[in-house]
PDB file of N, CA and C in Angstrom:
ATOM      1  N   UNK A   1     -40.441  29.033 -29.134  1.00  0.00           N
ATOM      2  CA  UNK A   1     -40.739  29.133 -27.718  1.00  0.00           C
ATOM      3  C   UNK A   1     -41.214  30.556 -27.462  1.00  0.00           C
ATOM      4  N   UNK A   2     -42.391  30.808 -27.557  1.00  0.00           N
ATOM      5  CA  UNK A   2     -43.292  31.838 -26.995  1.00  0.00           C
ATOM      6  C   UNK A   2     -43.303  32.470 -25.962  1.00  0.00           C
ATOM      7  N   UNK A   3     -42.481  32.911 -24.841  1.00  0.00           N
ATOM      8  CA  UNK A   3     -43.044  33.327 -23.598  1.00  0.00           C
ATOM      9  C   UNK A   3     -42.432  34.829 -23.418  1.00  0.00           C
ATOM     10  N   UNK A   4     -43.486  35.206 -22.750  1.00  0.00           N
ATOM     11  CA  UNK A   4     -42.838  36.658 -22.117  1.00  0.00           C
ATOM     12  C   UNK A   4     -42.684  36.971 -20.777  1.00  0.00           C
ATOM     13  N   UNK A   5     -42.037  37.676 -20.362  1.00  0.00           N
ATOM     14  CA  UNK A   5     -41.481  37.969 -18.582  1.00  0.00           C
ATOM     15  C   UNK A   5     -42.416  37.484 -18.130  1.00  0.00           C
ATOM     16  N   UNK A   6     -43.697  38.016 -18.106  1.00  0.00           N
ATOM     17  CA  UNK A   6     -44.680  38.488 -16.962  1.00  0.00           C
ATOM     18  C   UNK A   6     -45.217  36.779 -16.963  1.00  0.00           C
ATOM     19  N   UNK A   7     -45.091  36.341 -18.233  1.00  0.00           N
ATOM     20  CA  UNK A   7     -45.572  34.892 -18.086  1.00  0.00           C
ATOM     21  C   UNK A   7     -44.607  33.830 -17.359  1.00  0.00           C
ATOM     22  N   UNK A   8     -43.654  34.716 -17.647  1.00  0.00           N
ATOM     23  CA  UNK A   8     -42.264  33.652 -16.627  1.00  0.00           C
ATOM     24  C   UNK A   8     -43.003  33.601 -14.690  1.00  0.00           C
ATOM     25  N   UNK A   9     -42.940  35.064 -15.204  1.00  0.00           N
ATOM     26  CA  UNK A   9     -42.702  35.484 -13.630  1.00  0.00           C
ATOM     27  C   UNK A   9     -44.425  34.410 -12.667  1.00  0.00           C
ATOM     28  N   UNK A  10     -44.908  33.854 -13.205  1.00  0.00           N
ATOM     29  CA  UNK A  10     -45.823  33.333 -12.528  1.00  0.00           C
ATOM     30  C   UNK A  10     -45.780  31.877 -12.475  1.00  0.00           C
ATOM     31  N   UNK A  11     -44.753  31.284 -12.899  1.00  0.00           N
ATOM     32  CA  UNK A  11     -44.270  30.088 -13.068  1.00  0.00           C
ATOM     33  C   UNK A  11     -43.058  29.439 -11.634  1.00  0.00           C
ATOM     34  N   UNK A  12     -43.125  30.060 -11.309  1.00  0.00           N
ATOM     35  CA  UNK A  12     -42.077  30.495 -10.023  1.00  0.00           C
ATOM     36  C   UNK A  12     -42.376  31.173  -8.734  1.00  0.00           C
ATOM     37  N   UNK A  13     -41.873  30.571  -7.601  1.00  0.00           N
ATOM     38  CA  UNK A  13     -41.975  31.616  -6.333  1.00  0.00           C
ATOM     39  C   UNK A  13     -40.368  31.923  -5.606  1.00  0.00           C
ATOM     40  N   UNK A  14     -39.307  30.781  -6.110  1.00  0.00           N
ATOM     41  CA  UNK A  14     -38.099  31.187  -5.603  1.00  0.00           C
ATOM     42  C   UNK A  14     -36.852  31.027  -6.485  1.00  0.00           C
ATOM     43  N   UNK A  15     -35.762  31.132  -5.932  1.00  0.00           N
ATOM     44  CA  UNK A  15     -35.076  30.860  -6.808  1.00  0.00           C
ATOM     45  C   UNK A  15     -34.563  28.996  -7.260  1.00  0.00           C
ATOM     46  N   UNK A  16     -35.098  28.545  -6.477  1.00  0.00           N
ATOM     47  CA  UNK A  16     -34.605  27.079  -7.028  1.00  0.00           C
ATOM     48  C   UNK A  16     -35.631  26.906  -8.391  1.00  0.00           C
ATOM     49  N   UNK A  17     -37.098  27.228  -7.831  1.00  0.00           N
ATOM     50  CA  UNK A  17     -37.813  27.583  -9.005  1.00  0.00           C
ATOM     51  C   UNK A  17     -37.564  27.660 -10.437  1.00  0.00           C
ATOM     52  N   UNK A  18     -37.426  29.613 -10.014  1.00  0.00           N
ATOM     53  CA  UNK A  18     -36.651  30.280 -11.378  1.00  0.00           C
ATOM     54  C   UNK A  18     -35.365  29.250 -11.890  1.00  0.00           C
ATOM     55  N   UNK A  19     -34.396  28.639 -10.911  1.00  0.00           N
ATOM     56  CA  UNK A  19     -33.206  27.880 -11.851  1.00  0.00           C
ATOM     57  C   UNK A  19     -33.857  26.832 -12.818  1.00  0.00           C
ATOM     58  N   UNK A  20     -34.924  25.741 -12.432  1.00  0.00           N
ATOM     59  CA  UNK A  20     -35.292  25.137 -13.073  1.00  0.00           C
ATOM     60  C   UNK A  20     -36.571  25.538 -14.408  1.00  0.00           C
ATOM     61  N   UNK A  21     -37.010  27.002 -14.216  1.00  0.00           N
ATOM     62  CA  UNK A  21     -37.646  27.293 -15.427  1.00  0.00           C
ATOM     63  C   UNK A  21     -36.522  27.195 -16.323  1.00  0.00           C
ATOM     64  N   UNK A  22     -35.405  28.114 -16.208  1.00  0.00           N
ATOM     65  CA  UNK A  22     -34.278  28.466 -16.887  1.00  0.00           C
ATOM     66  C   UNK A  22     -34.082  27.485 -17.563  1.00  0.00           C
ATOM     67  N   UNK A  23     -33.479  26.635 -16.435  1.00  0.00           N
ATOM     68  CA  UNK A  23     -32.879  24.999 -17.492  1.00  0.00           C
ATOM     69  C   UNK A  23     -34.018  24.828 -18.429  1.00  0.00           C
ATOM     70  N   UNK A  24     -35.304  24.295 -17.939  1.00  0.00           N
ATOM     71  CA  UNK A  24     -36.018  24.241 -18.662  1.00  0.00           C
ATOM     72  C   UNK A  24     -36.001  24.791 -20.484  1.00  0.00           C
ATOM     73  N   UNK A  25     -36.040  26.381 -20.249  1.00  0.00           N
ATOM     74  CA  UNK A  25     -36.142  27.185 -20.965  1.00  0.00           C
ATOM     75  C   UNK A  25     -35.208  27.113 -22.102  1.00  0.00           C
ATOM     76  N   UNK A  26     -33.831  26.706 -21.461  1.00  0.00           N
ATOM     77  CA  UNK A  26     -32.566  26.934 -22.166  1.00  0.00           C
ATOM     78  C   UNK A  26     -32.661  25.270 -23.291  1.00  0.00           C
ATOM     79  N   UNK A  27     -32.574  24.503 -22.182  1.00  0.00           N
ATOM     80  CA  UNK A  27     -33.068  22.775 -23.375  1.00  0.00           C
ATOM     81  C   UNK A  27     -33.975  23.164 -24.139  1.00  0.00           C
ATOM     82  N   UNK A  28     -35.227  23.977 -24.625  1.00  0.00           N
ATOM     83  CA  UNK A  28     -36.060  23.908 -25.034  1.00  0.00           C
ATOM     84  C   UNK A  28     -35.318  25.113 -26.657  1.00  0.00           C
ATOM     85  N   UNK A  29     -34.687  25.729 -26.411  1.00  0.00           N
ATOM     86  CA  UNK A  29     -34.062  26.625 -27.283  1.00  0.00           C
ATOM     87  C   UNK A  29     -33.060  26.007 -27.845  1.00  0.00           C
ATOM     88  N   UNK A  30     -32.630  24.644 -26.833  1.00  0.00           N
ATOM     89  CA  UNK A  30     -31.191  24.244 -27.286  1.00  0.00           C
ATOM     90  C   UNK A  30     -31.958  22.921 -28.285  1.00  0.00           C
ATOM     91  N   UNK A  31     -32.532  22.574 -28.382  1.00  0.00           N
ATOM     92  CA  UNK A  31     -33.568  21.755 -29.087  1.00  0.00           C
ATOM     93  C   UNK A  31     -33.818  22.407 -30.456  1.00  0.00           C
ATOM     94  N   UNK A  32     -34.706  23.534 -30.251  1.00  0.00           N
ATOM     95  CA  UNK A  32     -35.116  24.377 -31.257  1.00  0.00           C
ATOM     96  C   UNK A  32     -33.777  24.585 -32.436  1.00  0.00           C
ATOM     97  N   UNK A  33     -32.854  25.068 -31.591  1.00  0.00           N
ATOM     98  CA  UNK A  33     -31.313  25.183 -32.823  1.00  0.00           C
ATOM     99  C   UNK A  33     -31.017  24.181 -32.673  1.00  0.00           C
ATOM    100  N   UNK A  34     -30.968  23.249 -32.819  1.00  0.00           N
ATOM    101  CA  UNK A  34     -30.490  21.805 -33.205  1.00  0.00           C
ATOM    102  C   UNK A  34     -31.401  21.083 -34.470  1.00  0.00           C
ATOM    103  N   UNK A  35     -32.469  21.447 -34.419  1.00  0.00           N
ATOM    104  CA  UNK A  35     -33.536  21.198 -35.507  1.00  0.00           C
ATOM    105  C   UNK A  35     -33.435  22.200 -36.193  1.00  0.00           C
ATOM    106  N   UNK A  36     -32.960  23.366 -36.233  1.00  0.00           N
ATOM    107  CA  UNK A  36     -32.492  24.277 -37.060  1.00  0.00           C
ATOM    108  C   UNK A  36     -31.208  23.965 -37.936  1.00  0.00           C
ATOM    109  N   UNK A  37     -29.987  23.499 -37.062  1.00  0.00           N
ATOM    110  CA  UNK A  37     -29.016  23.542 -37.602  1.00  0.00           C
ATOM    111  C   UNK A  37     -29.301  22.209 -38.613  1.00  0.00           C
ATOM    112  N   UNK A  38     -30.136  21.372 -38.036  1.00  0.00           N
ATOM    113  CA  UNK A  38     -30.185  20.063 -39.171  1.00  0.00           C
ATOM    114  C   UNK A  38     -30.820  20.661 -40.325  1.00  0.00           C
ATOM    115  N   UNK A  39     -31.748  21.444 -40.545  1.00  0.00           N
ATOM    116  CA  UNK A  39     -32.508  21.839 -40.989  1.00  0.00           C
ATOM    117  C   UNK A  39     -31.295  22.532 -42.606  1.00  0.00           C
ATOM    118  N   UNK A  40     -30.405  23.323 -41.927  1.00  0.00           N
ATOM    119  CA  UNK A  40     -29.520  24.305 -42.471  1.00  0.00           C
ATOM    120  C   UNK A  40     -28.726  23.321 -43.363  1.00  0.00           C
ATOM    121  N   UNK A  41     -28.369  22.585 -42.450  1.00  0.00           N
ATOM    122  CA  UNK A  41     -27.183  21.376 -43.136  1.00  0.00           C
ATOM    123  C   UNK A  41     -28.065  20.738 -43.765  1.00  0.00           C
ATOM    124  N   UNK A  42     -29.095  20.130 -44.088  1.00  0.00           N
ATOM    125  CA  UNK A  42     -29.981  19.443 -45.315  1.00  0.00           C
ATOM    126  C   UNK A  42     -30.006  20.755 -46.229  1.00  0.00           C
ATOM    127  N   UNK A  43     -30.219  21.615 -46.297  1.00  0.00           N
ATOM    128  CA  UNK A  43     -30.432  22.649 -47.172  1.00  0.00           C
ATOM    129  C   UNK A  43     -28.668  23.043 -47.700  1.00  0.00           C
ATOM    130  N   UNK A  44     -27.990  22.850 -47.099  1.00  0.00           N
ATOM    131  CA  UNK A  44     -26.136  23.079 -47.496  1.00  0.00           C
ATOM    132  C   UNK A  44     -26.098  21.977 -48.588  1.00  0.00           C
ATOM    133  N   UNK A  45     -26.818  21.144 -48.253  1.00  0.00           N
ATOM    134  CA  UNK A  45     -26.121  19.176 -48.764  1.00  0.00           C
ATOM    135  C   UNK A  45     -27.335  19.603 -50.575  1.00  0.00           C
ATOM    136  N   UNK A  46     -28.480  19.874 -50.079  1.00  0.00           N
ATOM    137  CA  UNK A  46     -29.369  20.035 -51.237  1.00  0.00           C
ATOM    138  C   UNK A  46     -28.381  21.444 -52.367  1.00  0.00           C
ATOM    139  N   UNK A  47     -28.016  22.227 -51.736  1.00  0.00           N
ATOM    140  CA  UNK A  47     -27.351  23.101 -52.727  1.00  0.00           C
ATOM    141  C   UNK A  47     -26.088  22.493 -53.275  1.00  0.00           C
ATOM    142  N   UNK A  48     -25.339  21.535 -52.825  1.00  0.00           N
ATOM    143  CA  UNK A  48     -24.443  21.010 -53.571  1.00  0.00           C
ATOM    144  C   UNK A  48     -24.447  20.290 -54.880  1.00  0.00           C
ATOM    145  N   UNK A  49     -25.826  19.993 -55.096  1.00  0.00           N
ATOM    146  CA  UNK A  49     -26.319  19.134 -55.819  1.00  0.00           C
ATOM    147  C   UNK A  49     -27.671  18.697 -56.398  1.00  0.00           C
ATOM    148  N   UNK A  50     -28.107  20.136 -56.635  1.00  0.00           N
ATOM    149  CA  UNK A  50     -29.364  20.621 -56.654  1.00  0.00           C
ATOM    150  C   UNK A  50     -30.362  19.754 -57.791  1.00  0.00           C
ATOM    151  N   UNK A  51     -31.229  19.450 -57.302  1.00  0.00           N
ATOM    152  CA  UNK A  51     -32.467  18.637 -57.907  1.00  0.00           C
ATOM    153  C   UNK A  51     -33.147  19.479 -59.020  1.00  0.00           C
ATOM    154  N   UNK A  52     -33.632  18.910 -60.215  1.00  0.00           N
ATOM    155  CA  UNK A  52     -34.461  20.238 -60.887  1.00  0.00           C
ATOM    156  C   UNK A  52     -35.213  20.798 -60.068  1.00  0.00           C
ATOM    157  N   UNK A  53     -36.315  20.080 -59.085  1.00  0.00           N
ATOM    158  CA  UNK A  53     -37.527  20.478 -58.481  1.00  0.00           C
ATOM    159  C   UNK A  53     -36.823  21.645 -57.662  1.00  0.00           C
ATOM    160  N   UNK A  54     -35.913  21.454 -56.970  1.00  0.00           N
ATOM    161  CA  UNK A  54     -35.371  22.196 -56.637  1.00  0.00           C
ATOM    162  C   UNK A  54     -34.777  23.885 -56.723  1.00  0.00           C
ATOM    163  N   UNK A  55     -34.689  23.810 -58.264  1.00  0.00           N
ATOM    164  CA  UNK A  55     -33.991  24.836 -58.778  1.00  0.00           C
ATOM    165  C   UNK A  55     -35.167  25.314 -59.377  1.00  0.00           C
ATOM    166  N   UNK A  56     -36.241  24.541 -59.864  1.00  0.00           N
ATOM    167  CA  UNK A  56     -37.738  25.464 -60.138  1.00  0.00           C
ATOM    168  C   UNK A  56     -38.246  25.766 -58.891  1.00  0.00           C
ATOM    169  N   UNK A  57     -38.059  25.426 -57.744  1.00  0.00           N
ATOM    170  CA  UNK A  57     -38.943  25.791 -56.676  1.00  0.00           C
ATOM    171  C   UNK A  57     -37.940  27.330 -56.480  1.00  0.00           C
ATOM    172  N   UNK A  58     -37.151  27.187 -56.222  1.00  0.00           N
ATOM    173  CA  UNK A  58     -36.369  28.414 -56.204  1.00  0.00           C
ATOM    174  C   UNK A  58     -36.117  29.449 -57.468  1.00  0.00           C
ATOM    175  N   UNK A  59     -36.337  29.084 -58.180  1.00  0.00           N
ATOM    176  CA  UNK A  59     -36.930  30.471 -59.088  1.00  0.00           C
ATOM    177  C   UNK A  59     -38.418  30.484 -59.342  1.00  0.00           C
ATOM    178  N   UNK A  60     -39.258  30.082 -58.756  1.00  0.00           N
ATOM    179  CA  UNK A  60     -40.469  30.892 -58.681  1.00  0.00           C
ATOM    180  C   UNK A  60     -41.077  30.981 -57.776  1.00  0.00           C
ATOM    181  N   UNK A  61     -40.167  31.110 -56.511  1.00  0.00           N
ATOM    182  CA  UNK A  61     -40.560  31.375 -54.790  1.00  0.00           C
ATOM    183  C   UNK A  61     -41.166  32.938 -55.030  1.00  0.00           C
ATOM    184  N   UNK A  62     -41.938  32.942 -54.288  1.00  0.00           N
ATOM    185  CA  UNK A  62     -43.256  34.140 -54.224  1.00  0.00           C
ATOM    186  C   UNK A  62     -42.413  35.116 -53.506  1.00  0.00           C
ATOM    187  N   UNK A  63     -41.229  34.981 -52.596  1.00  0.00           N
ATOM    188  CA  UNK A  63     -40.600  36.114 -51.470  1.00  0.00           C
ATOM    189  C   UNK A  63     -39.242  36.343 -52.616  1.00  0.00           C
ATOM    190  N   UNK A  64     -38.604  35.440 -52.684  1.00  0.00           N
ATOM    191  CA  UNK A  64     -37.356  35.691 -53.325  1.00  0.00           C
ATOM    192  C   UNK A  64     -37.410  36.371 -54.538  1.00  0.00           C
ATOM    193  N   UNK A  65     -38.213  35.919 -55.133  1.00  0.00           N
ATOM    194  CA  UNK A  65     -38.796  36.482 -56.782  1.00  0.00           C
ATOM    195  C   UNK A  65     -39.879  37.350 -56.818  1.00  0.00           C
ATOM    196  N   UNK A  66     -40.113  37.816 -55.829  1.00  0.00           N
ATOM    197  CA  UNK A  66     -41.203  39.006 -55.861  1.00  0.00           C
ATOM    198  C   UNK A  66     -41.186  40.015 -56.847  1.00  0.00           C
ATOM    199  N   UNK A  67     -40.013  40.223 -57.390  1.00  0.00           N
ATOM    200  CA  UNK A  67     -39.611  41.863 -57.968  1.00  0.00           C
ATOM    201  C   UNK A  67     -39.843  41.650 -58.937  1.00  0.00           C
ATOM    202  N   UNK A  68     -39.851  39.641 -59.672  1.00  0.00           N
ATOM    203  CA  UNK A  68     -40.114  39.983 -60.850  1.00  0.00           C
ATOM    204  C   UNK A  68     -41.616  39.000 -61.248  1.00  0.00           C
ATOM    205  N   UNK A  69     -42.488  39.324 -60.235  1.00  0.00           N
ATOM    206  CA  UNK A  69     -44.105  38.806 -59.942  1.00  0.00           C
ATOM    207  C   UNK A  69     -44.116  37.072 -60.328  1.00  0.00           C
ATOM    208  N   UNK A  70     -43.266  36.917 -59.571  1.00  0.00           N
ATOM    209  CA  UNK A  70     -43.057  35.391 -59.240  1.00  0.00           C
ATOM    210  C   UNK A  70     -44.604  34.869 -57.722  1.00  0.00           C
ATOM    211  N   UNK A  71     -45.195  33.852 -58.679  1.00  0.00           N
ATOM    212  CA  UNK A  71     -46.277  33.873 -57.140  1.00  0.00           C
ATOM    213  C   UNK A  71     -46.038  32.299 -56.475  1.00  0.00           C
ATOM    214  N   UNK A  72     -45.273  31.574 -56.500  1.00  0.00           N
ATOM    215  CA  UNK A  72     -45.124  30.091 -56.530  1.00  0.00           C
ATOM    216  C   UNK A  72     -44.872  30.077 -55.017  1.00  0.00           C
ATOM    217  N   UNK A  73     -44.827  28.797 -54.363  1.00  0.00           N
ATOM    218  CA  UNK A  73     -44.568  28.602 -53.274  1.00  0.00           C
ATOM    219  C   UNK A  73     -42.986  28.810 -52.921  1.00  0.00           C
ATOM    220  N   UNK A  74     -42.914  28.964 -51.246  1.00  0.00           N
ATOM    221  CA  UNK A  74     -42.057  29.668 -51.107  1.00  0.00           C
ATOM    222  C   UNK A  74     -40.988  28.198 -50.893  1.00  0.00           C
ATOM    223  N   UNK A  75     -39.469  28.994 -51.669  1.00  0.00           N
ATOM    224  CA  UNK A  75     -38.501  27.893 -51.810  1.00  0.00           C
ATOM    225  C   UNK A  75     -38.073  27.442 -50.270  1.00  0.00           C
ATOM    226  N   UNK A  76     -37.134  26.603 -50.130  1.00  0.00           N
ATOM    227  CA  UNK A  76     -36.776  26.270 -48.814  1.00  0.00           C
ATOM    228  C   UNK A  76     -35.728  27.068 -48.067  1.00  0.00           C
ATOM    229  N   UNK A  77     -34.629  28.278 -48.661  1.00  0.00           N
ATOM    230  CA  UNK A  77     -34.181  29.348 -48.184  1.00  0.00           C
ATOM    231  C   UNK A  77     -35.114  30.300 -47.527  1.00  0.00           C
ATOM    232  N   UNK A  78     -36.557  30.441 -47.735  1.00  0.00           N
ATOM    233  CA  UNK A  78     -37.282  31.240 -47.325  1.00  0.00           C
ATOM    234  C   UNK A  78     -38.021  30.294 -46.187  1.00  0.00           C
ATOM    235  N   UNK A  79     -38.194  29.044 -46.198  1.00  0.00           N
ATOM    236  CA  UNK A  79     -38.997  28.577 -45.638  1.00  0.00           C
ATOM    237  C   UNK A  79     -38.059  28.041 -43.921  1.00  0.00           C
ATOM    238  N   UNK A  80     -37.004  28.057 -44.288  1.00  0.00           N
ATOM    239  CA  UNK A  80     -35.862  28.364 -43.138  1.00  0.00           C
ATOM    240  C   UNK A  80     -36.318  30.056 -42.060  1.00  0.00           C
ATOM    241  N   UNK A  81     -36.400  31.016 -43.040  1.00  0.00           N
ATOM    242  CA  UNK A  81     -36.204  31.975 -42.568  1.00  0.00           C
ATOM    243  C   UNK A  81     -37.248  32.610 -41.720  1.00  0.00           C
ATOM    244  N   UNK A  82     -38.498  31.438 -41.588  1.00  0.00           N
ATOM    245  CA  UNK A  82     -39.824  31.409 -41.061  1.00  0.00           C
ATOM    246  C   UNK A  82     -39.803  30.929 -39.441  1.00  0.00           C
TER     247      UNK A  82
END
């Protein structure tokens, strides 16, 4: 969710307004971490019981393995962190 003040501030003229950007605003974040947290918990459940593809994608992730000139796509710990 992209927005900045000045872009708020023209979305609105009072305060019943502003309350309903808010709500707005707040479901839209409360959404966002909810598809996050699923996101986290598939990635908890995948480390319990890790797939080969898995464990090669994560040792030759291009961010995690940088230091040792790893160029592969980036594993799904990194792709969280996006």
């Amino acid at each position: 969710v992209a927005v900045n003040a000045s872009s708020m501030a023209h979305r609105f003229r009072d305060l019943a307004g502003l309350k309903l950007l808010l709500v707005d605003a707040l479901g839209a974040l409360e959404g966002a971490r909810g598809a996050a947290m699923g996101k986290l918990q598939e990635l908890v459940a995948a480390c319990e019981a890790p797939s080969e593809m898995f464990v090669e994608q994560a040792g030759q992730c291009g961010r995690c393995r940088a230091e040792l000139g790893a160029r592969g796509r980036l594993c799904e710990h990194c792709v969280l962190d996006e």
